[in-house]
C-alpha atoms as a PDB file:
ATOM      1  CA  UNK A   1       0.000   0.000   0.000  1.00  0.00           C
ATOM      2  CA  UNK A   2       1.640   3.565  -1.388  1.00  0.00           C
ATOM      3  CA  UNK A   3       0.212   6.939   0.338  1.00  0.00           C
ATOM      4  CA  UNK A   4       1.198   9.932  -0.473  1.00  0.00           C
ATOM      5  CA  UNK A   5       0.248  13.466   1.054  1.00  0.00           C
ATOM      6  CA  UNK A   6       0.301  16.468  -0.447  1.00  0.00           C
ATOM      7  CA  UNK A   7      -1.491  20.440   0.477  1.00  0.00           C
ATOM      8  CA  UNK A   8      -3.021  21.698  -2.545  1.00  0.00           C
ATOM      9  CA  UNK A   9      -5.238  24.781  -2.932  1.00  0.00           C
ATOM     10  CA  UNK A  10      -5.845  25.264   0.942  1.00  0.00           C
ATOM     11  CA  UNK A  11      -6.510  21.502   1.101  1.00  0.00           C
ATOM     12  CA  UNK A  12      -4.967  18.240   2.839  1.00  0.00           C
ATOM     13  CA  UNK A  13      -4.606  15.767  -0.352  1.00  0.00           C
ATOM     14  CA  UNK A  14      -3.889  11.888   0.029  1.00  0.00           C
ATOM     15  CA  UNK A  15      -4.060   9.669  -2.547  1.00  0.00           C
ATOM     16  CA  UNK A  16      -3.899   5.567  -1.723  1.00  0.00           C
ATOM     17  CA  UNK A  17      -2.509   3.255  -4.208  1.00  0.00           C
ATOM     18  CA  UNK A  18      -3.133  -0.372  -3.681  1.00  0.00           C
ATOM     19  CA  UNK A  19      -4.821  -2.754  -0.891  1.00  0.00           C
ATOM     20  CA  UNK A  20      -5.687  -1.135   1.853  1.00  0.00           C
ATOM     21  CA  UNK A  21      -5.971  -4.001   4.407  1.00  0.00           C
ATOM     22  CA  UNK A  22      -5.212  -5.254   7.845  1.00  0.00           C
ATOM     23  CA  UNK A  23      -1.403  -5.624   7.853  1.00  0.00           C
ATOM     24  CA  UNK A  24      -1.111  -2.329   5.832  1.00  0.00           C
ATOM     25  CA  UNK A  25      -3.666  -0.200   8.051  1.00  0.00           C
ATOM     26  CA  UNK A  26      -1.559   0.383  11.125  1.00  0.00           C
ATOM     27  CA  UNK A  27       1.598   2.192   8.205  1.00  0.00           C
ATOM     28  CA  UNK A  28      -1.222   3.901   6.585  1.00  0.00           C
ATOM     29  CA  UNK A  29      -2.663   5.012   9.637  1.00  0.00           C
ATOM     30  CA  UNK A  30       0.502   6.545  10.633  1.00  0.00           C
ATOM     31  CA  UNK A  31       0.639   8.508   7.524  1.00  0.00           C
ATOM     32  CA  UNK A  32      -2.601   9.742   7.818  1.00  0.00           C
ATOM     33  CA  UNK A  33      -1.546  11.808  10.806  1.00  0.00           C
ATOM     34  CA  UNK A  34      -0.014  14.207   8.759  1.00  0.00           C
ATOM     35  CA  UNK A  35      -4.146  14.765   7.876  1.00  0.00           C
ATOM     36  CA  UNK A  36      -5.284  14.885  11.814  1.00  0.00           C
ATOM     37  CA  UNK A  37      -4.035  18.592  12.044  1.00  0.00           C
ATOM     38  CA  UNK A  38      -6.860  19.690   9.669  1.00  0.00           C
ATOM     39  CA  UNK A  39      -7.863  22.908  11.121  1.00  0.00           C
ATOM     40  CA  UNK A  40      -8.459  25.407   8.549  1.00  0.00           C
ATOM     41  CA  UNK A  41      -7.879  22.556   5.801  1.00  0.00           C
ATOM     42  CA  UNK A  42     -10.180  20.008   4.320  1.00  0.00           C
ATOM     43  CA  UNK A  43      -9.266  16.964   3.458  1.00  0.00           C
ATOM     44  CA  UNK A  44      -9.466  15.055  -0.287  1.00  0.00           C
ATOM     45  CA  UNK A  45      -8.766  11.241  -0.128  1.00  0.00           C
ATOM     46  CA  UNK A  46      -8.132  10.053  -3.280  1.00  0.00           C
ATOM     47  CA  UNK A  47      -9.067   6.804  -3.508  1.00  0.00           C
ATOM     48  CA  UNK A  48      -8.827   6.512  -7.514  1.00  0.00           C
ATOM     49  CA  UNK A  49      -6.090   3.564  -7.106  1.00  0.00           C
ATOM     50  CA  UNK A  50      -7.371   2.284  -3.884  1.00  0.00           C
ATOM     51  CA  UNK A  51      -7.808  -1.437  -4.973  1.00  0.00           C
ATOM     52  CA  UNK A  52      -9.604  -2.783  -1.867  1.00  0.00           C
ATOM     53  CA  UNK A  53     -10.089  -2.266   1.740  1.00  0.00           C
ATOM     54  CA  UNK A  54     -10.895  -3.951   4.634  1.00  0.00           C
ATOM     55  CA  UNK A  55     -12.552  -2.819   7.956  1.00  0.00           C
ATOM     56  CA  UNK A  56      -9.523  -2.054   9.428  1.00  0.00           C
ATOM     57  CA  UNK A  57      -9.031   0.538   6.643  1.00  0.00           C
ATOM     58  CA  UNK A  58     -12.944   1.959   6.730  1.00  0.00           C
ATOM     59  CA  UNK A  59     -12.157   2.388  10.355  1.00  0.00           C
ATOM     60  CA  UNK A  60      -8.912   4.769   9.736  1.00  0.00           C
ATOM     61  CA  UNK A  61     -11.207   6.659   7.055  1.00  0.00           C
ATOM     62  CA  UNK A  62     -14.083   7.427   9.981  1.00  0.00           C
ATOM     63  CA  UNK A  63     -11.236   8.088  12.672  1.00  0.00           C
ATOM     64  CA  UNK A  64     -10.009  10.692   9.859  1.00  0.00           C
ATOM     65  CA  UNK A  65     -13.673  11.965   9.551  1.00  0.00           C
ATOM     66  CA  UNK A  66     -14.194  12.573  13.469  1.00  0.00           C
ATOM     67  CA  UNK A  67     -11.346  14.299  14.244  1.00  0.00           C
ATOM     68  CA  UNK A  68     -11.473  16.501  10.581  1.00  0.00           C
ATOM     69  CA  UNK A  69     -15.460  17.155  11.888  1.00  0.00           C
ATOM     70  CA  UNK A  70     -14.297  18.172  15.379  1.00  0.00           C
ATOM     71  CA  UNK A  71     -11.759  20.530  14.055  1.00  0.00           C
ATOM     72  CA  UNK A  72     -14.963  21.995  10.977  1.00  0.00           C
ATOM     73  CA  UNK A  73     -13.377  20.488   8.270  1.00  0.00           C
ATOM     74  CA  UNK A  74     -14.957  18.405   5.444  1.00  0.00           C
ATOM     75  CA  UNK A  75     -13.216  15.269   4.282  1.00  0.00           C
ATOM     76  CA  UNK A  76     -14.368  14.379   0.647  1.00  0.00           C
ATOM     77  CA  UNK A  77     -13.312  10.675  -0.673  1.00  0.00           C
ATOM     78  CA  UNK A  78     -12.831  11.354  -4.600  1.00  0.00           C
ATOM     79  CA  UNK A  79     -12.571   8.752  -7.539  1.00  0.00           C
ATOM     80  CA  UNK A  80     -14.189   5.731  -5.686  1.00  0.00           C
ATOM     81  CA  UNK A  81     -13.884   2.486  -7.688  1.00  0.00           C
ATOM     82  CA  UNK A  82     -17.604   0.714  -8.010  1.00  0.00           C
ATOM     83  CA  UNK A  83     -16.787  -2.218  -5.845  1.00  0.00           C
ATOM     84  CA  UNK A  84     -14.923   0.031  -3.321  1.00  0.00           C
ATOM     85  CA  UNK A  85     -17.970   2.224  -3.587  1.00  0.00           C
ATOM     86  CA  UNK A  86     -20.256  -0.529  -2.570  1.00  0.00           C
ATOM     87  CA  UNK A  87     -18.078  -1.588   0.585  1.00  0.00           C
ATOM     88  CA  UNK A  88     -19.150   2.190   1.348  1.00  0.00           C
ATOM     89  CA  UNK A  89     -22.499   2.028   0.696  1.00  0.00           C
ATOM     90  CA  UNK A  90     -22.984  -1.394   2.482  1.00  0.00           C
ATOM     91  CA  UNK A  91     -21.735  -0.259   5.717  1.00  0.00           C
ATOM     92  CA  UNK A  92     -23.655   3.319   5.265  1.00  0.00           C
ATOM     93  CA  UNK A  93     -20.567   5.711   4.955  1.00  0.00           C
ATOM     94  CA  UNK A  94     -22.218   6.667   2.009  1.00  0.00           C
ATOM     95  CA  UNK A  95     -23.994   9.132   4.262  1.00  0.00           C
ATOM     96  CA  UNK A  96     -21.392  10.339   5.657  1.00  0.00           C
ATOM     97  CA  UNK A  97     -18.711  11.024   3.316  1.00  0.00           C
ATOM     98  CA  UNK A  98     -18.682  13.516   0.707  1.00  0.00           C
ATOM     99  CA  UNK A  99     -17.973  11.318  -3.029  1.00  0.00           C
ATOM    100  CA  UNK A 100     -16.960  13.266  -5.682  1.00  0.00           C
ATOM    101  CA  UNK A 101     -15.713  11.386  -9.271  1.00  0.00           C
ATOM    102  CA  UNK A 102     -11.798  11.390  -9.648  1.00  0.00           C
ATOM    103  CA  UNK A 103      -9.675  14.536  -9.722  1.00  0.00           C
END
Protein backbone atom coordinates (compact mmCIF):
# COMPACT_ATOMS: atom_id res chain seq x y z
CA UNK A 1 0.00 0.00 0.00
CA UNK A 2 1.64 3.56 -1.39
CA UNK A 3 0.21 6.94 0.34
CA UNK A 4 1.20 9.93 -0.47
CA UNK A 5 0.25 13.47 1.05
CA UNK A 6 0.30 16.47 -0.45
CA UNK A 7 -1.49 20.44 0.48
CA UNK A 8 -3.02 21.70 -2.55
CA UNK A 9 -5.24 24.78 -2.93
CA UNK A 10 -5.85 25.26 0.94
CA UNK A 11 -6.51 21.50 1.10
CA UNK A 12 -4.97 18.24 2.84
CA UNK A 13 -4.61 15.77 -0.35
CA UNK A 14 -3.89 11.89 0.03
CA UNK A 15 -4.06 9.67 -2.55
CA UNK A 16 -3.90 5.57 -1.72
CA UNK A 17 -2.51 3.25 -4.21
CA UNK A 18 -3.13 -0.37 -3.68
CA UNK A 19 -4.82 -2.75 -0.89
CA UNK A 20 -5.69 -1.14 1.85
CA UNK A 21 -5.97 -4.00 4.41
CA UNK A 22 -5.21 -5.25 7.85
CA UNK A 23 -1.40 -5.62 7.85
CA UNK A 24 -1.11 -2.33 5.83
CA UNK A 25 -3.67 -0.20 8.05
CA UNK A 26 -1.56 0.38 11.13
CA UNK A 27 1.60 2.19 8.20
CA UNK A 28 -1.22 3.90 6.58
CA UNK A 29 -2.66 5.01 9.64
CA UNK A 30 0.50 6.54 10.63
CA UNK A 31 0.64 8.51 7.52
CA UNK A 32 -2.60 9.74 7.82
CA UNK A 33 -1.55 11.81 10.81
CA UNK A 34 -0.01 14.21 8.76
CA UNK A 35 -4.15 14.77 7.88
CA UNK A 36 -5.28 14.89 11.81
CA UNK A 37 -4.03 18.59 12.04
CA UNK A 38 -6.86 19.69 9.67
CA UNK A 39 -7.86 22.91 11.12
CA UNK A 40 -8.46 25.41 8.55
CA UNK A 41 -7.88 22.56 5.80
CA UNK A 42 -10.18 20.01 4.32
CA UNK A 43 -9.27 16.96 3.46
CA UNK A 44 -9.47 15.06 -0.29
CA UNK A 45 -8.77 11.24 -0.13
CA UNK A 46 -8.13 10.05 -3.28
CA UNK A 47 -9.07 6.80 -3.51
CA UNK A 48 -8.83 6.51 -7.51
CA UNK A 49 -6.09 3.56 -7.11
CA UNK A 50 -7.37 2.28 -3.88
CA UNK A 51 -7.81 -1.44 -4.97
CA UNK A 52 -9.60 -2.78 -1.87
CA UNK A 53 -10.09 -2.27 1.74
CA UNK A 54 -10.90 -3.95 4.63
CA UNK A 55 -12.55 -2.82 7.96
CA UNK A 56 -9.52 -2.05 9.43
CA UNK A 57 -9.03 0.54 6.64
CA UNK A 58 -12.94 1.96 6.73
CA UNK A 59 -12.16 2.39 10.36
CA UNK A 60 -8.91 4.77 9.74
CA UNK A 61 -11.21 6.66 7.06
CA UNK A 62 -14.08 7.43 9.98
CA UNK A 63 -11.24 8.09 12.67
CA UNK A 64 -10.01 10.69 9.86
CA UNK A 65 -13.67 11.96 9.55
CA UNK A 66 -14.19 12.57 13.47
CA UNK A 67 -11.35 14.30 14.24
CA UNK A 68 -11.47 16.50 10.58
CA UNK A 69 -15.46 17.15 11.89
CA UNK A 70 -14.30 18.17 15.38
CA UNK A 71 -11.76 20.53 14.05
CA UNK A 72 -14.96 22.00 10.98
CA UNK A 73 -13.38 20.49 8.27
CA UNK A 74 -14.96 18.40 5.44
CA UNK A 75 -13.22 15.27 4.28
CA UNK A 76 -14.37 14.38 0.65
CA UNK A 77 -13.31 10.68 -0.67
CA UNK A 78 -12.83 11.35 -4.60
CA UNK A 79 -12.57 8.75 -7.54
CA UNK A 80 -14.19 5.73 -5.69
CA UNK A 81 -13.88 2.49 -7.69
CA UNK A 82 -17.60 0.71 -8.01
CA UNK A 83 -16.79 -2.22 -5.84
CA UNK A 84 -14.92 0.03 -3.32
CA UNK A 85 -17.97 2.22 -3.59
CA UNK A 86 -20.26 -0.53 -2.57
CA UNK A 87 -18.08 -1.59 0.58
CA UNK A 88 -19.15 2.19 1.35
CA UNK A 89 -22.50 2.03 0.70
CA UNK A 90 -22.98 -1.39 2.48
CA UNK A 91 -21.73 -0.26 5.72
CA UNK A 92 -23.66 3.32 5.27
CA UNK A 93 -20.57 5.71 4.95
CA UNK A 94 -22.22 6.67 2.01
CA UNK A 95 -23.99 9.13 4.26
CA UNK A 96 -21.39 10.34 5.66
CA UNK A 97 -18.71 11.02 3.32
CA UNK A 98 -18.68 13.52 0.71
CA UNK A 99 -17.97 11.32 -3.03
CA UNK A 100 -16.96 13.27 -5.68
CA UNK A 101 -15.71 11.39 -9.27
CA UNK A 102 -11.80 11.39 -9.65
CA UNK A 103 -9.67 14.54 -9.72
Amino acid sequence: MKTEFREENQNYVMTFEGRLDTPSSQQVGRDMRALYDCEGHDIILDCTNLEYITSSGLRLFLELLKVAKRKGSKCTLVGLRDDIYAVFDEVGFINLFEIRPAL
